[in-house]
Protein backbone atom coordinates (compact mmCIF):
# COMPACT_ATOMS: atom_id res chain seq x y z
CA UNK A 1 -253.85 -224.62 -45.33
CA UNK A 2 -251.32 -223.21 -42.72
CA UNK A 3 -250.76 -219.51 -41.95
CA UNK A 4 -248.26 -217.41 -40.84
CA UNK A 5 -248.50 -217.38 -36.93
CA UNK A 6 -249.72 -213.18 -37.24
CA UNK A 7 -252.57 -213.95 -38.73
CA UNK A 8 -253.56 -216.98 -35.60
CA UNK A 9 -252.24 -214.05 -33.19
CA UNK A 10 -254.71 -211.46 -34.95
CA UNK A 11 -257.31 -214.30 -35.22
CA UNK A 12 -257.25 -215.08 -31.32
CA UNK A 13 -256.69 -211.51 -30.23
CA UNK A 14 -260.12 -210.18 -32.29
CA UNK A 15 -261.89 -212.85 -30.53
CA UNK A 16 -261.97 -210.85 -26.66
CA UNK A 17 -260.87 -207.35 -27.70
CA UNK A 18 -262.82 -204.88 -29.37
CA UNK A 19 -260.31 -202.99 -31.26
CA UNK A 20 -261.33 -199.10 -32.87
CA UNK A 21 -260.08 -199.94 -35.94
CA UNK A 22 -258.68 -202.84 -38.07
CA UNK A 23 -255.51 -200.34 -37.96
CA UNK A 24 -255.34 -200.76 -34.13
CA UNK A 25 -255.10 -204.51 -34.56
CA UNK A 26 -253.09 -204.79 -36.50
CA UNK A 27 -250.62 -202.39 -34.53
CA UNK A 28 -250.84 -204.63 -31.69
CA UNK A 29 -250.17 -207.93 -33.53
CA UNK A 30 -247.01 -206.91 -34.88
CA UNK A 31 -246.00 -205.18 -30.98
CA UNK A 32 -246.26 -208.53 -29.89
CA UNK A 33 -243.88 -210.14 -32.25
CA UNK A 34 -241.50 -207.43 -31.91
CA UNK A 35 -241.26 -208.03 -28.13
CA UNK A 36 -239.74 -211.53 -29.04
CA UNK A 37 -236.56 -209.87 -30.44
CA UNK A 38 -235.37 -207.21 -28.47
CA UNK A 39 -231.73 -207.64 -29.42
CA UNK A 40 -232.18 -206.63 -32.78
CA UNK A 41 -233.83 -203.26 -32.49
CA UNK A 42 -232.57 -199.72 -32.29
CA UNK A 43 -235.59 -198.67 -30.31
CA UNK A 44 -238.93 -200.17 -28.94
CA UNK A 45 -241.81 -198.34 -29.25
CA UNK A 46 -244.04 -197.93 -25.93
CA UNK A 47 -247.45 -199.50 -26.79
CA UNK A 48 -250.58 -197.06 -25.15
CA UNK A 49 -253.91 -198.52 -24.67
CA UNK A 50 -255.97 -195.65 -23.53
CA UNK A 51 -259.49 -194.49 -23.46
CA UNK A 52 -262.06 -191.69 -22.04
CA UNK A 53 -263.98 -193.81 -19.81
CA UNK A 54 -263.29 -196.58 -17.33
CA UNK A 55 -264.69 -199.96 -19.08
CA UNK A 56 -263.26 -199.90 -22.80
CA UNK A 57 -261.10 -202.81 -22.74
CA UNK A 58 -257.93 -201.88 -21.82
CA UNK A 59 -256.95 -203.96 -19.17
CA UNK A 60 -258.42 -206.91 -21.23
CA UNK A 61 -255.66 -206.10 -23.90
CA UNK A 62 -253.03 -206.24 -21.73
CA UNK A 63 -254.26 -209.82 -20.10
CA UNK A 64 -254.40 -210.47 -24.16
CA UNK A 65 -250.90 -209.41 -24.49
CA UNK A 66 -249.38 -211.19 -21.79
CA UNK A 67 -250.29 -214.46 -23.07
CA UNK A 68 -248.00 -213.91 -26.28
CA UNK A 69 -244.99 -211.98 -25.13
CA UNK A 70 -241.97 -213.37 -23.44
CA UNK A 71 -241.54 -212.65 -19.92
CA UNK A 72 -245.22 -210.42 -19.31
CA UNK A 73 -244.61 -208.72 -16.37
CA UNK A 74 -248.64 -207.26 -15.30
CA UNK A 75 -247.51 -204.14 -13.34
CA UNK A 76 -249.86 -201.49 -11.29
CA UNK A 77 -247.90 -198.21 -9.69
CA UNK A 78 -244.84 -199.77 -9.17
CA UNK A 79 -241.99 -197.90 -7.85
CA UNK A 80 -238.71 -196.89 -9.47
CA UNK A 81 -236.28 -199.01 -8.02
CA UNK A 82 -238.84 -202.19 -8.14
CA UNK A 83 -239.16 -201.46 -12.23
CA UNK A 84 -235.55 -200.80 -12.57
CA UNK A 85 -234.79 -204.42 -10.77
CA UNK A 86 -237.27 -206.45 -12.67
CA UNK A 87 -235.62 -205.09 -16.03
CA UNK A 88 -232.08 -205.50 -14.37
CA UNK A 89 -232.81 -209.36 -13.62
CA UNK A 90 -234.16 -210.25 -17.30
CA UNK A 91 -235.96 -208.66 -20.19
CA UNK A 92 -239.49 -208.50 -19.63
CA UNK A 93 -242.74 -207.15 -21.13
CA UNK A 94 -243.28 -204.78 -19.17
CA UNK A 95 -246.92 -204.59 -19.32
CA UNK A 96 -248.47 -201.32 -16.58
CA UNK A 97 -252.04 -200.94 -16.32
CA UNK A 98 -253.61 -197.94 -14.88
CA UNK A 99 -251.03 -195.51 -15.67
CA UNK A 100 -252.96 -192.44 -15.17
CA UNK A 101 -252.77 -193.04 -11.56
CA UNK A 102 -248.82 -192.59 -12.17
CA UNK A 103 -249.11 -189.14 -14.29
CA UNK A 104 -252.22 -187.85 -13.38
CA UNK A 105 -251.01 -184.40 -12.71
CA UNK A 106 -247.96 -182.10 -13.48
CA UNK A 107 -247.16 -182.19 -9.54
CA UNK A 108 -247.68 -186.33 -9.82
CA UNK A 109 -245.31 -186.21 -13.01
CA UNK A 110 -242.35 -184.43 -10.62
CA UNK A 111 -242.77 -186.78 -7.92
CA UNK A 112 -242.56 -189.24 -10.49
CA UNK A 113 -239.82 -187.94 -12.61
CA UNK A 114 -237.59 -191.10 -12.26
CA UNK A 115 -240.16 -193.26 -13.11
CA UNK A 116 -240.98 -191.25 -15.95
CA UNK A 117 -237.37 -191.39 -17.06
CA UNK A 118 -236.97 -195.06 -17.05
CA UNK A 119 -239.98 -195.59 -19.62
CA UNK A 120 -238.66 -192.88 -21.64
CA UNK A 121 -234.80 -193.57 -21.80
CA UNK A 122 -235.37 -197.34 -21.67
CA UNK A 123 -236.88 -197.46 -25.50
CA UNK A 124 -233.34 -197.36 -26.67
CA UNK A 125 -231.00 -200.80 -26.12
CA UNK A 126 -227.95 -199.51 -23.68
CA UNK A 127 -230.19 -197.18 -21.78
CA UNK A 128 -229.20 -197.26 -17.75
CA UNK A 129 -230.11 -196.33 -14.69
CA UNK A 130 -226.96 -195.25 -12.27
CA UNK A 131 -227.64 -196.20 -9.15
CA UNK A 132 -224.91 -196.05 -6.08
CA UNK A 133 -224.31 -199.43 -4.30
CA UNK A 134 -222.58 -200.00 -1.13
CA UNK A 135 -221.71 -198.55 2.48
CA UNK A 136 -219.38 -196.03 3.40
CA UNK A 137 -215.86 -195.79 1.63
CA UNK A 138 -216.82 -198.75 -0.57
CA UNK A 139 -219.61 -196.92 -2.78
CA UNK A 140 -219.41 -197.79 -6.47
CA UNK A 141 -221.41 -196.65 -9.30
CA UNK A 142 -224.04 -199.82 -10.73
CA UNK A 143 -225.35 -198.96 -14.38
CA UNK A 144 -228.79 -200.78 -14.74
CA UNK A 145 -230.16 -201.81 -17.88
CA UNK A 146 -233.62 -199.98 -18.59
CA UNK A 147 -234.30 -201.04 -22.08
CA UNK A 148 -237.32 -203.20 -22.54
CA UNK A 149 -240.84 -203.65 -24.19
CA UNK A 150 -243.56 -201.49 -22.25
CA UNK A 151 -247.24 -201.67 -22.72
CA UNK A 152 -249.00 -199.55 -21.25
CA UNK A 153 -253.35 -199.03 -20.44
CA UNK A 154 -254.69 -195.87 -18.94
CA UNK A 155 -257.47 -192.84 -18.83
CA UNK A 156 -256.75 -189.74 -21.54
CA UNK A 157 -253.69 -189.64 -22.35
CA UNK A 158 -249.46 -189.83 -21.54
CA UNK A 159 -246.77 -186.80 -20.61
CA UNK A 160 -245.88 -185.43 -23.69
CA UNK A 161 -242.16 -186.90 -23.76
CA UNK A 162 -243.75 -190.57 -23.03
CA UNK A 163 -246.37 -189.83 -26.16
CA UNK A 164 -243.51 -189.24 -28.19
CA UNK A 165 -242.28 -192.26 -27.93
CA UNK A 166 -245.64 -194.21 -27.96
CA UNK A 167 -248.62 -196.00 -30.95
CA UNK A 168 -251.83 -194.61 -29.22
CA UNK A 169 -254.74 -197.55 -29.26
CA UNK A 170 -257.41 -195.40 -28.56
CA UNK A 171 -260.21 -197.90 -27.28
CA UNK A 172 -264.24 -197.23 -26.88
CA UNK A 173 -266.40 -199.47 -24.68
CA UNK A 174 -268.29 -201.69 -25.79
CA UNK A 175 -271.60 -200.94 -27.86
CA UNK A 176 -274.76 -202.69 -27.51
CA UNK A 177 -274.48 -204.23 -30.83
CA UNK A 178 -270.53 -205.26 -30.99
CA UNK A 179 -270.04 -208.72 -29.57
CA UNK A 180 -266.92 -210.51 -28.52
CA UNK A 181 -265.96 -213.88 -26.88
CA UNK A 182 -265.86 -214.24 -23.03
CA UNK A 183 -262.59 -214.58 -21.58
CA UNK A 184 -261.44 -216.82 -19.52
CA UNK A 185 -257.98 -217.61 -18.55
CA UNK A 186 -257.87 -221.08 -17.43
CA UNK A 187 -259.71 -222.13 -20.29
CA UNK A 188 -257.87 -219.63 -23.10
CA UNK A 189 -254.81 -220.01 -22.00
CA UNK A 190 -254.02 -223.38 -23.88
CA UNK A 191 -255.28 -222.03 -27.11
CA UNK A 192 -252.70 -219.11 -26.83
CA UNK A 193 -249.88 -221.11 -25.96
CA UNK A 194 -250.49 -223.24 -28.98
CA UNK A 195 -250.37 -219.93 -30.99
CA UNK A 196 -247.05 -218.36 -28.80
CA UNK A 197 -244.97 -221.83 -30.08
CA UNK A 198 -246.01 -221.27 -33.51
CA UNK A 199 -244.78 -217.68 -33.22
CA UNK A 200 -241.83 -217.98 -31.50
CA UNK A 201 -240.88 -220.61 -33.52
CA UNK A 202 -241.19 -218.61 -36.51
CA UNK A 203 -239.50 -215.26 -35.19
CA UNK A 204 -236.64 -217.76 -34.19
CA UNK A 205 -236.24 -218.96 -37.78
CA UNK A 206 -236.15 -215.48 -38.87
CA UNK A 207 -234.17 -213.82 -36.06
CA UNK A 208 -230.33 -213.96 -38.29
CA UNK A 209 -231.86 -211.44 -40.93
CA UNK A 210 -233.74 -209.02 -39.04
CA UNK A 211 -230.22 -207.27 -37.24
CA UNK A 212 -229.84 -205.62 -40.73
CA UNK A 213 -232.97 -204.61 -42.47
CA UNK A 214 -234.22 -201.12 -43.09
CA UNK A 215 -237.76 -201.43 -43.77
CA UNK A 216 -239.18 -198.59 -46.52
CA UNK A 217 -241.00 -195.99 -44.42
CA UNK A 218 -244.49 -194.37 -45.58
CA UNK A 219 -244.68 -190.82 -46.59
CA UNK A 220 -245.23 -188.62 -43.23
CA UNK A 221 -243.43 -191.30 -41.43
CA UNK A 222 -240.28 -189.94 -40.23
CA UNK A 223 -237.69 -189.12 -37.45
CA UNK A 224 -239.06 -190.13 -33.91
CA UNK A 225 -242.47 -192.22 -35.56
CA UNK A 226 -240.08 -193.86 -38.11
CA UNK A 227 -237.96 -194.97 -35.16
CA UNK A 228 -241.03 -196.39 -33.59
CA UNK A 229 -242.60 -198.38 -36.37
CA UNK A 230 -239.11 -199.68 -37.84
CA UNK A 231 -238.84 -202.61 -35.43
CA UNK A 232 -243.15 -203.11 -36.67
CA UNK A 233 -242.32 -202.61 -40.74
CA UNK A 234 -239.63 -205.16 -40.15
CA UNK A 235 -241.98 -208.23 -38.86
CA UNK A 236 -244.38 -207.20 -41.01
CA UNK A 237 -242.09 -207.50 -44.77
CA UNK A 238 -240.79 -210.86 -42.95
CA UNK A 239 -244.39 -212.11 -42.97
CA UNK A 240 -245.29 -210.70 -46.64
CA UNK A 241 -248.62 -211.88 -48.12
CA UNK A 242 -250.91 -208.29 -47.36
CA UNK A 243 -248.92 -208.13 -43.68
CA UNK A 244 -246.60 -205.04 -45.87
CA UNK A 245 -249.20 -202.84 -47.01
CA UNK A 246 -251.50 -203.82 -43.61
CA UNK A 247 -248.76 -202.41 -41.20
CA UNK A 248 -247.93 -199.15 -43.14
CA UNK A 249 -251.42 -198.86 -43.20
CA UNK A 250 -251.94 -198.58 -39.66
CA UNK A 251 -248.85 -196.34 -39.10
CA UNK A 252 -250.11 -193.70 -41.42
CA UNK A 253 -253.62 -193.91 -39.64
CA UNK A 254 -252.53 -194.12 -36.35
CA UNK A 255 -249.80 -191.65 -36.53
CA UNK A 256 -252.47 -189.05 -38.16
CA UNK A 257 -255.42 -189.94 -35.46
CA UNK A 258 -252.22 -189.73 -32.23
CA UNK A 259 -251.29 -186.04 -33.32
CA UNK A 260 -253.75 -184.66 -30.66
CA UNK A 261 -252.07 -186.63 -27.67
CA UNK A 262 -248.57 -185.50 -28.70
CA UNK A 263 -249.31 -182.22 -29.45
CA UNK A 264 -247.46 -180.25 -26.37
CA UNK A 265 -249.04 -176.76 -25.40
CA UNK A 266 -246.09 -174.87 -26.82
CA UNK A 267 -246.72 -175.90 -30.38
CA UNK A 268 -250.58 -175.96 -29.87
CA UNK A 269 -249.79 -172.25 -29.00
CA UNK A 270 -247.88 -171.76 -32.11
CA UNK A 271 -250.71 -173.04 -33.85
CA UNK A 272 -252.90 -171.02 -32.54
CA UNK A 273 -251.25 -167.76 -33.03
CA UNK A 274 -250.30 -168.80 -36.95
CA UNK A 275 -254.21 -168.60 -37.35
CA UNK A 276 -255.23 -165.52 -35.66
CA UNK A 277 -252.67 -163.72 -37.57
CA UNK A 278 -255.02 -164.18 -40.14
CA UNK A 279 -252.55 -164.09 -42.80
CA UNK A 280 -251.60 -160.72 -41.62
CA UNK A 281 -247.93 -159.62 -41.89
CA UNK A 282 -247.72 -158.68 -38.12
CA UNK A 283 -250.15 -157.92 -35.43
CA UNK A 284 -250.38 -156.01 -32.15
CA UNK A 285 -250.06 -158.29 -28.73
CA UNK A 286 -253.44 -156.87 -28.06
CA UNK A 287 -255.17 -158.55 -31.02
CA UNK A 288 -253.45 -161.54 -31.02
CA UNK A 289 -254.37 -162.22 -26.84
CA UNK A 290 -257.79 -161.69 -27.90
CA UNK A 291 -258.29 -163.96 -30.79
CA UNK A 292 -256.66 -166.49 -28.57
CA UNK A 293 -259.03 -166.11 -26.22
CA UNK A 294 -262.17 -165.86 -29.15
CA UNK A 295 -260.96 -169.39 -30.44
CA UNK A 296 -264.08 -171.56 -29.72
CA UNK A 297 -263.06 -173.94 -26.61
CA UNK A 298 -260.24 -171.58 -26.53
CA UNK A 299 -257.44 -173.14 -23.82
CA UNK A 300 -255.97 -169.74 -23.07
CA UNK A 301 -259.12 -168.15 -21.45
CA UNK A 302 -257.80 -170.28 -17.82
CA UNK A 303 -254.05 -170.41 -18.95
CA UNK A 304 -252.79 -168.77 -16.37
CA UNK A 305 -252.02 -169.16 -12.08
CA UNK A 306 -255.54 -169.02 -10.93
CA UNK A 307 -257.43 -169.64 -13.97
CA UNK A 308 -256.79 -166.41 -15.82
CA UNK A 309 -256.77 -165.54 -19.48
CA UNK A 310 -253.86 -165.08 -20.89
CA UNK A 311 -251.75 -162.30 -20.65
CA UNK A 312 -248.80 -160.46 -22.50
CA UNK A 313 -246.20 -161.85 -19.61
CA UNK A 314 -247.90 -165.59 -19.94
CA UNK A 315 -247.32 -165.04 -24.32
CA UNK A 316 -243.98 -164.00 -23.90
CA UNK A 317 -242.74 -166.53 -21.65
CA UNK A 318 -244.20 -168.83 -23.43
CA UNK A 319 -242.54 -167.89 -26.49
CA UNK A 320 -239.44 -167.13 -25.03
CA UNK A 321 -238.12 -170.44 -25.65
CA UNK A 322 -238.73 -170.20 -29.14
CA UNK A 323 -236.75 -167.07 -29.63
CA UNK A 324 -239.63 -164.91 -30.29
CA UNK A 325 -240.03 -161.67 -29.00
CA UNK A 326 -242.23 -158.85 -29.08
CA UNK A 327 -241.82 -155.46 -30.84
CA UNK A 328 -242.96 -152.37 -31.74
CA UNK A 329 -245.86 -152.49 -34.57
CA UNK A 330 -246.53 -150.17 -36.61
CA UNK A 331 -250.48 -150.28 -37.46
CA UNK A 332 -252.89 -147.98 -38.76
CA UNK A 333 -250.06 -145.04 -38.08
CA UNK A 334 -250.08 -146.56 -34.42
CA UNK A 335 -247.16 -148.01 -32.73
CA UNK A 336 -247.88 -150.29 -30.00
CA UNK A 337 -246.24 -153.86 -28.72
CA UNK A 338 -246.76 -156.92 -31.07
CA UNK A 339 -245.07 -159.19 -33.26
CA UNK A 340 -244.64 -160.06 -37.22
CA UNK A 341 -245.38 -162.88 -39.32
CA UNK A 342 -241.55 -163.59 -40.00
CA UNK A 343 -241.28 -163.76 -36.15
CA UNK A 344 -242.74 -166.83 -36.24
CA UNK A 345 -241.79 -168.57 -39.71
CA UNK A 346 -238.66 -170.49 -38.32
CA UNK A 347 -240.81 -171.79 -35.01
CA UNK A 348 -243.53 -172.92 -37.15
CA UNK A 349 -241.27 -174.34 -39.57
CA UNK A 350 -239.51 -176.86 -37.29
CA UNK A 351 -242.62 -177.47 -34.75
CA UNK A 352 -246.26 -177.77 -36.75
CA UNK A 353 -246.41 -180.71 -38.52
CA UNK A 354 -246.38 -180.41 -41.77
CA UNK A 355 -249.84 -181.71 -43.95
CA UNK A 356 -248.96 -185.21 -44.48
CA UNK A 357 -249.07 -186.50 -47.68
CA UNK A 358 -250.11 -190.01 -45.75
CA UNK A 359 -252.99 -189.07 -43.83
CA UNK A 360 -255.47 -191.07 -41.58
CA UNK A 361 -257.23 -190.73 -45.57
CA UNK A 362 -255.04 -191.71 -47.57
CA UNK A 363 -254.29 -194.76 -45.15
CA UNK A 364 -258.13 -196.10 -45.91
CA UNK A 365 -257.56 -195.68 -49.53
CA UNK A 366 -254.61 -197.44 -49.89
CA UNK A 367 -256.12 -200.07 -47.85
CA UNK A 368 -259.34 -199.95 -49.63
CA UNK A 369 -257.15 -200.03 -52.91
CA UNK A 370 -255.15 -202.81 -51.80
CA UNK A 371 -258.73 -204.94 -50.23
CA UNK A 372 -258.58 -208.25 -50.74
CA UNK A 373 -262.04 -208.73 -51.37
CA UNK A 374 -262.07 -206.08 -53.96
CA UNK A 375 -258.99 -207.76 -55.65
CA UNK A 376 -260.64 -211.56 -55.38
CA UNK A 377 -263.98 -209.90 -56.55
CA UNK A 378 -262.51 -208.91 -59.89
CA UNK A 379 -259.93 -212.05 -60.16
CA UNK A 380 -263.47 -214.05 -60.13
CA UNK A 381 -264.98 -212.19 -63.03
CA UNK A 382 -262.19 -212.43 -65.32
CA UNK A 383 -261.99 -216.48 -64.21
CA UNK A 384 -265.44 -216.90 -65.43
CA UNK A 385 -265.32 -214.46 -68.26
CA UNK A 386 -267.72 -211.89 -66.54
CA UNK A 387 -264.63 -208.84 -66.41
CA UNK A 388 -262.08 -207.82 -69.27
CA UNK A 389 -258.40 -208.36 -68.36
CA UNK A 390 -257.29 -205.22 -69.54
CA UNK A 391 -259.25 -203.64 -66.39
CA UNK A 392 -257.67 -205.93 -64.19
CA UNK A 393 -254.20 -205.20 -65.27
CA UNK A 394 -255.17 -201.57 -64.45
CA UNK A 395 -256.68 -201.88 -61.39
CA UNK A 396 -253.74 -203.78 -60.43
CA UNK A 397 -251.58 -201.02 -61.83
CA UNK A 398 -253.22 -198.06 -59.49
CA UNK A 399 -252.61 -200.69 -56.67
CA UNK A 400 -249.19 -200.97 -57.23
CA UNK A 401 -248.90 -197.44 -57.73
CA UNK A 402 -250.71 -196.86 -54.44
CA UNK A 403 -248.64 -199.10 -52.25
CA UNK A 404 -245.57 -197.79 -53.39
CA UNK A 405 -246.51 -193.81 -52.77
CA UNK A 406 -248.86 -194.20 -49.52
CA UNK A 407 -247.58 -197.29 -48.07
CA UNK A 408 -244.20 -197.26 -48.57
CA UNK A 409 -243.51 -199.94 -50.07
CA UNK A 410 -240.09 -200.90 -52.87
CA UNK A 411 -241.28 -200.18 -56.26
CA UNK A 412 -241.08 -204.49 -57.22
CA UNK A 413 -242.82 -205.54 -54.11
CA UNK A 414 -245.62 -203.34 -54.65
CA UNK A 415 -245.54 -204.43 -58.35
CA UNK A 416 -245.06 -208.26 -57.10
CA UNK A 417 -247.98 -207.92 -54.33
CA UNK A 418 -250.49 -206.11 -57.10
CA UNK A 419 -250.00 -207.69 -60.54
CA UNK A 420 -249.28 -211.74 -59.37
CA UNK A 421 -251.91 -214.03 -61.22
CA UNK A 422 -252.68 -215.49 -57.75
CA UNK A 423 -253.04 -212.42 -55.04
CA UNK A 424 -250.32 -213.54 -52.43
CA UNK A 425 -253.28 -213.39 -49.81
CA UNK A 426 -254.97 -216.72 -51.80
CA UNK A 427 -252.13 -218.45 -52.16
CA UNK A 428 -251.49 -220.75 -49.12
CA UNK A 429 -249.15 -219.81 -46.41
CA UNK A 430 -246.51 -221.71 -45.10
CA UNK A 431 -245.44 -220.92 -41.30
């Protein structure tokens, strides 16, 4: 039997990493193909390894990584003109460990503005970095190319612009009872290379169609996160079998469990202050300070210079970029400073996210609807007379139904995947 090279990538990779989910995995397997064509993506999507605690894995990922991307460049701190001439020279995977010693701090994120603005502006092909060359009267302008594959391992998290643009792999260490291969380079490294001519190989067969396709995104997946998994949906409906459904899967998860470490402190305020309103039509600045401040690990207690609470100068700068501005509120007969509801309507509008319909939830059922064991389980009892086919054709029904609403997918390929008399996932794979 012969198999499409993701599933030998996914097969070595599980060996040495310890992944959080089967979501995460498969996230990283399709990264890794995607960094083979660069030329025909819009946009590449920064690839975030990052945990709590020291000792989760992450560095082990990216040794993983390098072994099956073209060009791994294993990075530590490097400075801006040093990243902007390895890019410049080639296109690289630009692989950075320890990138919380980079952005540790808002005064570490100034002094390292430029390097901050190369990762970000270099997800998008034609992205430079102007840079003046020469002496004296003969100064000329040199534009240099920025746009390349990044992965990226660190502690906690990623500057809010950077997380934008970034699939969060949040790892654990190790428990006492999950067990993985040893690693060793010298001796893994000819199993992987086997596995990195297999799947260049078939990327190169199937480079010519990929400059055109528009994969069908999940519900919840849109704008900046549909840019990001595009380039991921499309190697995933190029390797078919359950590879479709697998990789919306994981976006829907991922995207639902990542909405914490792009959540930016403006819009957690907004968030904030939509709840203590209470459902209220308006409410005096007063009030509203102080059920900030009540919220249970409330952040505003130490939001201000010095570790102070909050105050009614810290609220309304902070929503002065929003438009929002205080009045006078009418309460109770009292007038005193504070704002209404419809204040806030537009700015919660266009920044909360909205409840996905495609939640970390509905990712696991549509997964669990679309598990191959389940599926070979009941193919089994109707082959030896033990189920009725009429259930079958309805189970396969709801699974169709379910990969075309959660996952994503065209209404025939989800009917193709779900109602085939052999599952594509036991039918053998050619490379």
């Amino acid at each position: 039997m012969s198999y499409c090279p993701l599933d030998l990538v996914e097969g070595y990779v599980k060996r040495f990493v310890i992944y959080p989910s089967e979501h995460a995995r498969v996230a990283h397997v399709l990264w890794i193909a995607h960094a083979h064509l660069m030329d025909c993506w819009e946009n590449t999507p920064r690839l975030a390894f990052m945990s709590a605690e020291k000792e989760s894995g992450k560095t082990r990922a990216l040794e993983i990584t390098a072994l099956f991307v073209p060009e791994p460049e294993l990075v530590f701190n490097p400075s801006p003109a040093a990243l902007i001439r390895i890019v410049a020279a080639g296109m690289p995977t630009i692989l950075h460990d320890e990138i919380d010693n980079v952005f540790r701090s808002p005064t570490a994120d100034d002094k390292n503005a430029t390097l901050l603005g190369i990762l970000n502006q270099g997800y998008r092909p034609g992205a430079t970095v102007p840079r003046c060359v020469g002496q004296g009267m003969n100064i000329s302008v040199d534009r240099m190319p920025c746009y390349c594959p990044v992965a990226f391992a660190g502690l906690r998290t990623l500057p809010d612009t950077l997380a934008s643009r970034s699939i969060f792999i949040h790892m654990k260490r190790r428990a006492r009872d999950e067990h993985k291969e040893p690693f060793q380079l010298r001796y893994a490294r000819d199993d992987a290379q086997k596995i990195m001519t297999a799947l260049s190989e078939w990327l190169g067969d199937i480079k010519e169609v990929m400059y055109d396709v528009r994969p069908v995104m999940p519900n919840g997946i849109e704008d900046r996160t549909a840019d990001i998994w595009e380039p991921l949906f499309a190697i995933a409906d190029r390797a078919s079998d359950d590879w479709p459904a697998r990789g919306r899967a994981a976006a829907v998860y991922l995207t639902g469990s990542a909405r914490d470490d792009i959540l930016t402190d403006g819009v957690e305020l907004l968030a904030h202050i939509k709840e203590a309103f209470l459902g209220a039509d308006k409410i005096w600045t007063s009030s509203l300070l102080q059920r900030l401040r009540d919220r249970e690990e409330s952040p505003w207690n130490d939001a201000m210079k010095g570790g102070k609470p909050l105050d009614d100068r810290g609220l309304a700068l902070r929503l002065k970029p929003y438009g929002i501005k205080s009045k006078n509120v009418k309460l109770s007969g009292e007038v005193r400073k504070g704002y209404d509801w419809d204040d806030f309507a537009d700015a919660w509008k266009r920044y909360l996210p909205a409840s996905p319909s495609g939640t970390a939830t509905s990712a696991t059922s549509a997964t669990h609807l679309y598990n191959k064991s389940n599926l070979v389980a009941e193919v089994a009892e109707v082959a030896d007379g033990r189920g009725d086919l009429d259930d079958l054709e309805v189970a396969r029904g709801e699974r169709a139904a379910c990969l075309e609403y959660d996952c994503g997918l065209p209404r025939e390929v989800a009917e193709a995947m779900a109602t085939n008399e052999i599952p594509p996932f036991l039918r053998k794979r050619t490379a």
